[in-house]
C-alpha atoms as a PDB file:
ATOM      1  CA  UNK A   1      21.012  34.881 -19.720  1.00  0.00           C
ATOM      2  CA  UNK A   2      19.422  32.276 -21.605  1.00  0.00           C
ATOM      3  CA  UNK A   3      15.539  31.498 -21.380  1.00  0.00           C
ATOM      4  CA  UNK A   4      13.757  28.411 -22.923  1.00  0.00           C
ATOM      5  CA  UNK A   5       9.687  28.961 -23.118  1.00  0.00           C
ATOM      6  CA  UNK A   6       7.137  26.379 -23.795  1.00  0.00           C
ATOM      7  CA  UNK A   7       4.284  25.024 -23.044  1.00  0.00           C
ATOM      8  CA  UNK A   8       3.935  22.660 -20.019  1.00  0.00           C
ATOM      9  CA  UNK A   9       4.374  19.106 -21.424  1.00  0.00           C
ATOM     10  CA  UNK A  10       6.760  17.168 -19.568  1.00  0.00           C
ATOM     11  CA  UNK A  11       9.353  15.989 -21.891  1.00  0.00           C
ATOM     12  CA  UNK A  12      10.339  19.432 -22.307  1.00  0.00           C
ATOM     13  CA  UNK A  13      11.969  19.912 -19.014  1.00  0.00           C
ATOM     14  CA  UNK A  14      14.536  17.231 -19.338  1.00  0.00           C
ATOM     15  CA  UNK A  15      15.659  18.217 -23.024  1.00  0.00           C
ATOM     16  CA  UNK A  16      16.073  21.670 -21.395  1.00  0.00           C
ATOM     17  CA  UNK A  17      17.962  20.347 -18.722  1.00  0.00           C
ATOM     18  CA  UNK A  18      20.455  18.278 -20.584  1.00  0.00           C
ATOM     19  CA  UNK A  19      20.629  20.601 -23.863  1.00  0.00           C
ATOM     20  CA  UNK A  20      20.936  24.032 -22.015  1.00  0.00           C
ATOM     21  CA  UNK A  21      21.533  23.603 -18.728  1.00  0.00           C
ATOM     22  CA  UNK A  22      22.495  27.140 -17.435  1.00  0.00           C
ATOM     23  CA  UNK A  23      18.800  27.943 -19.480  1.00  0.00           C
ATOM     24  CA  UNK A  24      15.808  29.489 -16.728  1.00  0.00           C
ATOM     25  CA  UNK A  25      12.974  27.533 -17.961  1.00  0.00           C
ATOM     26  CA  UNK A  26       9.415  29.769 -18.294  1.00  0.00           C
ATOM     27  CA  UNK A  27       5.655  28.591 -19.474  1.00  0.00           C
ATOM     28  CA  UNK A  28       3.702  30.514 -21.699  1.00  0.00           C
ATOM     29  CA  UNK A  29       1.181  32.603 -20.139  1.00  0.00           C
ATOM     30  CA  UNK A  30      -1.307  31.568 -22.786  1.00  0.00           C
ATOM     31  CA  UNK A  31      -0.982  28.069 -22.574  1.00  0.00           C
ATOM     32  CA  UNK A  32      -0.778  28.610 -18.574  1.00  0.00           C
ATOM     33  CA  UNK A  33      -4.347  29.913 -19.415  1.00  0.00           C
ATOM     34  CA  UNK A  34      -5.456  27.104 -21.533  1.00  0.00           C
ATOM     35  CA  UNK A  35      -5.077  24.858 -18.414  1.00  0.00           C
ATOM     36  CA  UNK A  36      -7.996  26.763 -17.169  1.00  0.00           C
ATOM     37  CA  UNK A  37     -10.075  26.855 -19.755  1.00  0.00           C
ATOM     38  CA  UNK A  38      -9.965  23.188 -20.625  1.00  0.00           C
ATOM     39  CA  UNK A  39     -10.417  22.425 -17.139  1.00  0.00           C
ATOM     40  CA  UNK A  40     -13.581  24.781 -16.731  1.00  0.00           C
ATOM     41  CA  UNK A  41     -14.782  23.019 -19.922  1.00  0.00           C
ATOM     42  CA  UNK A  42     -14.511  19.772 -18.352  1.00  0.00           C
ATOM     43  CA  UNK A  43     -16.883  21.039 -15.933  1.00  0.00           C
ATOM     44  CA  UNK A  44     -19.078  22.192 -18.217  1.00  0.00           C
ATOM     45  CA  UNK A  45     -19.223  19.109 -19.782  1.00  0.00           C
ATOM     46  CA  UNK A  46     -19.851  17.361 -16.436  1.00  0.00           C
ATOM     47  CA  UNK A  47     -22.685  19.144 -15.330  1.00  0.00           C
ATOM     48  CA  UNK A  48     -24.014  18.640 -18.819  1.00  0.00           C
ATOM     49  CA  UNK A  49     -24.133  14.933 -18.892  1.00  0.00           C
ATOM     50  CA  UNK A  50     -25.433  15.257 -15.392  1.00  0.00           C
ATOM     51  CA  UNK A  51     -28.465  17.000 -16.623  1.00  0.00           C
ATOM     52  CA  UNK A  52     -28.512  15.300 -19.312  1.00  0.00           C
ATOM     53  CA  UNK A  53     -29.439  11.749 -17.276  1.00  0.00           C
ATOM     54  CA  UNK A  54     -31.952  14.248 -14.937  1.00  0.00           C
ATOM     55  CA  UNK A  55     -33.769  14.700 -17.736  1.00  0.00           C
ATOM     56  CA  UNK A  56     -32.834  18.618 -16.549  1.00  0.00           C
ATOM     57  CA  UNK A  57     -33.912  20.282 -20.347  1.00  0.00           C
ATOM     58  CA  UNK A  58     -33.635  24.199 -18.842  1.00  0.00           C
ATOM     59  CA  UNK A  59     -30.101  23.317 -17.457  1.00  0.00           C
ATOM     60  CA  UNK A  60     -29.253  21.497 -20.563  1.00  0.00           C
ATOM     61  CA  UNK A  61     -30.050  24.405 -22.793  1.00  0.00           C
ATOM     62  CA  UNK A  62     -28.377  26.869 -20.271  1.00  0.00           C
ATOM     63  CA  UNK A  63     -25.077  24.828 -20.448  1.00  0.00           C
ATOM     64  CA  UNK A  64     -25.243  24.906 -24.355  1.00  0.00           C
ATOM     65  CA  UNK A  65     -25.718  28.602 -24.482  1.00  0.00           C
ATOM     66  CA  UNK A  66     -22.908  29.178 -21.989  1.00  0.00           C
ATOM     67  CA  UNK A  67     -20.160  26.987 -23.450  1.00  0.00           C
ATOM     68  CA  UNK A  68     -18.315  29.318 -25.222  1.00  0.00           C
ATOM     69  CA  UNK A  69     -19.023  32.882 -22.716  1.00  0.00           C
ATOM     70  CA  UNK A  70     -17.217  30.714 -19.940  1.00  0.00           C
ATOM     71  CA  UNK A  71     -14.364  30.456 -22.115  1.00  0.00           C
ATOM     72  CA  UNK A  72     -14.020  33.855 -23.930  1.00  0.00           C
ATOM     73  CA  UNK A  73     -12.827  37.063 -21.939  1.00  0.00           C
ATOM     74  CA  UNK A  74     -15.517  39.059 -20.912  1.00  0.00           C
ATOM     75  CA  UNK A  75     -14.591  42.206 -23.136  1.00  0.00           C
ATOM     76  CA  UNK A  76     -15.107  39.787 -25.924  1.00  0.00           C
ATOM     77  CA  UNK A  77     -18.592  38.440 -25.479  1.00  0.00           C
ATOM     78  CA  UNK A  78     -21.064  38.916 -27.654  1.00  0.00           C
ATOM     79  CA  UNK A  79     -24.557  40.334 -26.837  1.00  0.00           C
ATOM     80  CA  UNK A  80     -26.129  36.542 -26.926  1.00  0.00           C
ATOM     81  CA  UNK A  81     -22.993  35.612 -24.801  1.00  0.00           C
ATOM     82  CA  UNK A  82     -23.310  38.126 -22.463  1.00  0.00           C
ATOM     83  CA  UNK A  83     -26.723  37.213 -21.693  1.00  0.00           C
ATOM     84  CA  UNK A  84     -25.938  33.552 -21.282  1.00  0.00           C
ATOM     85  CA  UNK A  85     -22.921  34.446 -19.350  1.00  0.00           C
ATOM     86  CA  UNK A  86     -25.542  36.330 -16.523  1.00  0.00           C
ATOM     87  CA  UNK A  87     -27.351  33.145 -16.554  1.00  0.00           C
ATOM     88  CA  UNK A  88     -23.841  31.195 -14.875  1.00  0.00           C
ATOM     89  CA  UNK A  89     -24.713  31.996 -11.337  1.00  0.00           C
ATOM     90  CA  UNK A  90     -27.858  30.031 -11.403  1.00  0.00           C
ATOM     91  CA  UNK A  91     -27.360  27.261 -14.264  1.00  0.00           C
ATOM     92  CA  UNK A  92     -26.630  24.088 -11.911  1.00  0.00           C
ATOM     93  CA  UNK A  93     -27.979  24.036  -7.817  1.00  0.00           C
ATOM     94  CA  UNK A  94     -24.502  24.754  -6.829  1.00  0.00           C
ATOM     95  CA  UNK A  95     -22.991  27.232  -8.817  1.00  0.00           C
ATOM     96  CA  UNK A  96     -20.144  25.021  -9.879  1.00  0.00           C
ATOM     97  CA  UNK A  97     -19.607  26.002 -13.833  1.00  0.00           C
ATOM     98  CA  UNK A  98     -19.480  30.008 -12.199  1.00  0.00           C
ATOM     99  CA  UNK A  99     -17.312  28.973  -9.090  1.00  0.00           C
ATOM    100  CA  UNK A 100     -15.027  27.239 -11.575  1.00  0.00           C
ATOM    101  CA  UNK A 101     -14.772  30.623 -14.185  1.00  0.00           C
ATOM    102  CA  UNK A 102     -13.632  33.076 -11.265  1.00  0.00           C
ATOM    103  CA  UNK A 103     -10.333  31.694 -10.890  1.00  0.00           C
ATOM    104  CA  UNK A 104      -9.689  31.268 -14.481  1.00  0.00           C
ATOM    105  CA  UNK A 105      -9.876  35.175 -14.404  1.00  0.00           C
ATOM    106  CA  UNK A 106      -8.099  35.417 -11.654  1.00  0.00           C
ATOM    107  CA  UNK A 107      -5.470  33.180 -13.333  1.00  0.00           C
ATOM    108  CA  UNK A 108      -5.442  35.169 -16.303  1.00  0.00           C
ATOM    109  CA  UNK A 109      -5.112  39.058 -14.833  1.00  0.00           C
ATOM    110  CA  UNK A 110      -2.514  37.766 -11.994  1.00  0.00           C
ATOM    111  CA  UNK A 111      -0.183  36.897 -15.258  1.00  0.00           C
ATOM    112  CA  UNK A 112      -0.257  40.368 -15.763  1.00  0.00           C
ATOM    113  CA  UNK A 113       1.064  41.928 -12.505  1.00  0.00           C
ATOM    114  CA  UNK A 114       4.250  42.496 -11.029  1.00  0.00           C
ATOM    115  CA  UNK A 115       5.948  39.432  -9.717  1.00  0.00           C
ATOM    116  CA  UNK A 116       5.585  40.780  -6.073  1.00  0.00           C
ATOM    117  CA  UNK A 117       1.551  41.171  -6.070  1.00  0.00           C
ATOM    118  CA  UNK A 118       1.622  37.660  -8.225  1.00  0.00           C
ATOM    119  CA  UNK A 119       3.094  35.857  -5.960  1.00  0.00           C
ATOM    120  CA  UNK A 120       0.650  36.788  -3.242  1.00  0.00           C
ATOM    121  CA  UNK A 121      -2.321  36.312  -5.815  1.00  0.00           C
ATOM    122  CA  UNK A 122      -0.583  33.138  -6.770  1.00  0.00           C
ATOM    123  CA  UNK A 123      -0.635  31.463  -3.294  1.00  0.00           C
ATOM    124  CA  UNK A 124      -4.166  32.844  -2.452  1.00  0.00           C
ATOM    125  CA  UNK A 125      -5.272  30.964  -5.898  1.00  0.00           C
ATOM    126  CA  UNK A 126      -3.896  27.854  -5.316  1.00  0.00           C
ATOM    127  CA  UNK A 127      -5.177  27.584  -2.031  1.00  0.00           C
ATOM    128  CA  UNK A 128      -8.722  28.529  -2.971  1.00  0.00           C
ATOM    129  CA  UNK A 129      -8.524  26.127  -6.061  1.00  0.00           C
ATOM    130  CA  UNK A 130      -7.390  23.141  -3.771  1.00  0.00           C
ATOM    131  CA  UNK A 131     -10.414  23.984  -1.345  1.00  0.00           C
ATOM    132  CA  UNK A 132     -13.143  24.591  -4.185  1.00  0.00           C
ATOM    133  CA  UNK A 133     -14.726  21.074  -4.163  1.00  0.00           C
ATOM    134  CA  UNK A 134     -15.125  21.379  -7.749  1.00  0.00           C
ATOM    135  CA  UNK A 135     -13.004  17.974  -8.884  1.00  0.00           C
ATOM    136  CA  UNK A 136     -11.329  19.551 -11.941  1.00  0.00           C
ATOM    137  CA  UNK A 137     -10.337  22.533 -10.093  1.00  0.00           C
ATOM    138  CA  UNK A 138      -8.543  20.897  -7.211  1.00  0.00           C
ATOM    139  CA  UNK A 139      -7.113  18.574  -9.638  1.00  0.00           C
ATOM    140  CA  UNK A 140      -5.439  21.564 -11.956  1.00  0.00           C
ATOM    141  CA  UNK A 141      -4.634  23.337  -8.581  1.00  0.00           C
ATOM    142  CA  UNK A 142      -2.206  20.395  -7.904  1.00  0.00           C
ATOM    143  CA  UNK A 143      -0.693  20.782 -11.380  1.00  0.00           C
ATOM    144  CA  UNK A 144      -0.384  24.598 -10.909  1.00  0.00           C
ATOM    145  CA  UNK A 145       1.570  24.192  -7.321  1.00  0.00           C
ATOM    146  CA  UNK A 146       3.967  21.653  -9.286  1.00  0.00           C
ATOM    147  CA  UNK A 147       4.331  24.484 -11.686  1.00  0.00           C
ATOM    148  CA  UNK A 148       4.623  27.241  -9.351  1.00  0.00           C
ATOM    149  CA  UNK A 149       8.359  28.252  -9.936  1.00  0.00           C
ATOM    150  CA  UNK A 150       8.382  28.220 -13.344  1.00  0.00           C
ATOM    151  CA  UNK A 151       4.486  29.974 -13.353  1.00  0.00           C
ATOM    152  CA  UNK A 152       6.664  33.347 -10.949  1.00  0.00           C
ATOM    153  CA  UNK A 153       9.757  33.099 -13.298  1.00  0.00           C
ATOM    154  CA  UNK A 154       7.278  33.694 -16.566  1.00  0.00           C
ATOM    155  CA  UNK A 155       5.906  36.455 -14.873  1.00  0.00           C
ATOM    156  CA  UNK A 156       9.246  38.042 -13.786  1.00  0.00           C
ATOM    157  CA  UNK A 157      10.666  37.952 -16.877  1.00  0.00           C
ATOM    158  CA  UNK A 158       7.332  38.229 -19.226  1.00  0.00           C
ATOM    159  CA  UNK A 159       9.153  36.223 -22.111  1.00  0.00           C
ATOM    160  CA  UNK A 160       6.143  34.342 -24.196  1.00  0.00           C
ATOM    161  CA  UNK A 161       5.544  32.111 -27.285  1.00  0.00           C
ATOM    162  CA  UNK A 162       4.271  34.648 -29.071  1.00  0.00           C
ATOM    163  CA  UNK A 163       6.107  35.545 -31.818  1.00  0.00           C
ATOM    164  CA  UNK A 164       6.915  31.958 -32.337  1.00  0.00           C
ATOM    165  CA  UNK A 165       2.877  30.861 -32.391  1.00  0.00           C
ATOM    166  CA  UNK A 166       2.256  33.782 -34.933  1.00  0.00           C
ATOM    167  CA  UNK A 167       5.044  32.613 -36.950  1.00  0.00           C
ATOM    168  CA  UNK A 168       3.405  28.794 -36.631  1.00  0.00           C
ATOM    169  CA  UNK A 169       0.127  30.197 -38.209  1.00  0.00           C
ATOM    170  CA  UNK A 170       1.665  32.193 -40.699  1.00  0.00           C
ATOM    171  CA  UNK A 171       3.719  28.907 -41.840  1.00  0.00           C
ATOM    172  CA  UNK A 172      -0.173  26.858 -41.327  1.00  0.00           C
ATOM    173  CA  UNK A 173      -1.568  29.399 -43.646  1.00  0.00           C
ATOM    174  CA  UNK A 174       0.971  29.192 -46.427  1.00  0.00           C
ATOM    175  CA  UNK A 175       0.332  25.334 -46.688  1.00  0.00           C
ATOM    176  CA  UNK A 176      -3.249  26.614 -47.351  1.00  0.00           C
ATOM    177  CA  UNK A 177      -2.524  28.709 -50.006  1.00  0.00           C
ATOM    178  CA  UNK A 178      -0.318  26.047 -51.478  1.00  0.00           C
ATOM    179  CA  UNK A 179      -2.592  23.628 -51.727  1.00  0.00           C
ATOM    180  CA  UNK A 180      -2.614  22.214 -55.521  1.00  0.00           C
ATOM    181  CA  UNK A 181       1.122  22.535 -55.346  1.00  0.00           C
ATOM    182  CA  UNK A 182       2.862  19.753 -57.455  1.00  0.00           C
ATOM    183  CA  UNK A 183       5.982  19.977 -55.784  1.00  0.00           C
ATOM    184  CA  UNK A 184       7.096  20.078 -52.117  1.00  0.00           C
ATOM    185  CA  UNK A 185      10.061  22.486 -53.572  1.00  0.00           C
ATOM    186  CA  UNK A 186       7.399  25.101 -54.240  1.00  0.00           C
ATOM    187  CA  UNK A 187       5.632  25.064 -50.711  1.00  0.00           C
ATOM    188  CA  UNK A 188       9.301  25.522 -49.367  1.00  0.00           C
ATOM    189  CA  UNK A 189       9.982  28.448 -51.709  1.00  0.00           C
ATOM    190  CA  UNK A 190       6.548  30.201 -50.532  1.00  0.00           C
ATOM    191  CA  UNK A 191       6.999  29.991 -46.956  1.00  0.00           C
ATOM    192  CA  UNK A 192      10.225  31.165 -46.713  1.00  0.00           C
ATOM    193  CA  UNK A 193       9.377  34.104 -49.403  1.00  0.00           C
ATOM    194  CA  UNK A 194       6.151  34.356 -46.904  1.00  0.00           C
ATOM    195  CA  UNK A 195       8.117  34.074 -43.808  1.00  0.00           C
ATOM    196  CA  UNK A 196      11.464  34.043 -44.070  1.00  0.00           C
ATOM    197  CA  UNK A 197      11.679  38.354 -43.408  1.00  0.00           C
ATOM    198  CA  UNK A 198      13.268  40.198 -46.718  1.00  0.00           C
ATOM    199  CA  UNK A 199      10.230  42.127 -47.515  1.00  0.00           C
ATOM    200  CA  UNK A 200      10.358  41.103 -51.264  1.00  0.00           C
ATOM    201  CA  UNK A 201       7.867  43.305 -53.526  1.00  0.00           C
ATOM    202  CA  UNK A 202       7.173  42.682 -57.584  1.00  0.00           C
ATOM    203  CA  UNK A 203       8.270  45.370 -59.486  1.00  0.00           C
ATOM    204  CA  UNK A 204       5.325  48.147 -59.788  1.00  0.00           C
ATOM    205  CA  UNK A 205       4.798  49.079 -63.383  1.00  0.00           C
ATOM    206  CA  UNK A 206       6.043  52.481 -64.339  1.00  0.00           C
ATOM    207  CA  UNK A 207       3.606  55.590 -65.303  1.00  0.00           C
END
């Protein structure tokens, strides 16, 4: 079986298709997630501005303190973002910004479960997304129903970016260290000595 993961940009389906075309195509679940979170920062952003030109200053100041709680999990919150977190429910007269962060949890957790619960939670989140009234919900809900097959197959066969994103920073953090290098040669030599997997030690003076 061959697998190709990615993110969702589109010009990745049709170099899939022609390059390996026996390849199952899957997302990865944490850029799956990302489409939530940018989306529920749009809102956030939204009903900012909005207060913003009501002259709203307590709604304002609520918005700032929530914009990163909305976006972290909730085991990760800090005490200051917990408290601004309990202030979601009433930071704009309809509840939008907290309407809009209970289905990126749901999103994220139904990743997690077997295919045959997902698919259930899948369908029941689309449909709730498309009937939220929140504009930047219904409008990722469309994108997510487009998605839908290759959303199930991720989740039935749990492959990810992972390894390859960790890799990615490891390679972004070795051009760090390197900087003052004279040489491109040099930056090469460190990453793959860095990254390249021989687990190469300098000799360890004797006693």
């Amino acid at each position: 079986m061959k697998v190709v993961t990615g993110d969702g940009a589109r010009w990745i389906d049709p170099c899939v298709a022609e390059r390996c075309p026996d390849a199952e195509r899957v997302l990865d679940g944490f850029h799956i997630v990302s489409w939530m979170t940018d989306a529920l920062d749009k809102v956030r952003k939204r009903l900012w501005n909005q207060a913003r030109r009501d002259g709203d200053e307590k709604t304002m100041k609520r918005m700032r303190g929530a914009k990163y709680a909305v976006l972290k999990n909730p085991g990760d919150l800090t005490g200051r973002q917990e408290e601004a977190f309990e202030n979601l429910r009433n930071t704009d007269p309809k509840g939008q910004l907290y309407r809009a962060w209970q289905p990126k949890e749901l999103l994220r957790t139904l990743l997690k479960h077997p295919i045959g619960q997902a698919t259930t939670e899948l369908n029941r989140w689309v449909f709730r997304a498309s009937h939220s009234r929140i504009p930047e919900i219904v409008e990722l809900a469309k994108k997510i129903r487009r998605r839908r097959p290759d959303i199930l197959r991720t989740i039935r066969l749990g492959y990810s970016n992972a390894r390859l994103e960790a890799s990615d920073n490891r390679i972004k953090a070795t051009i760090r260290m390197a900087y003052g290098f004279h040489h491109v040669t040099n930056l090469i030599a460190l990453v793959m000595l860095r990254c390249g997997g021989p687990d190469i030690r300098p000799p360890q003076p004797r006693t």
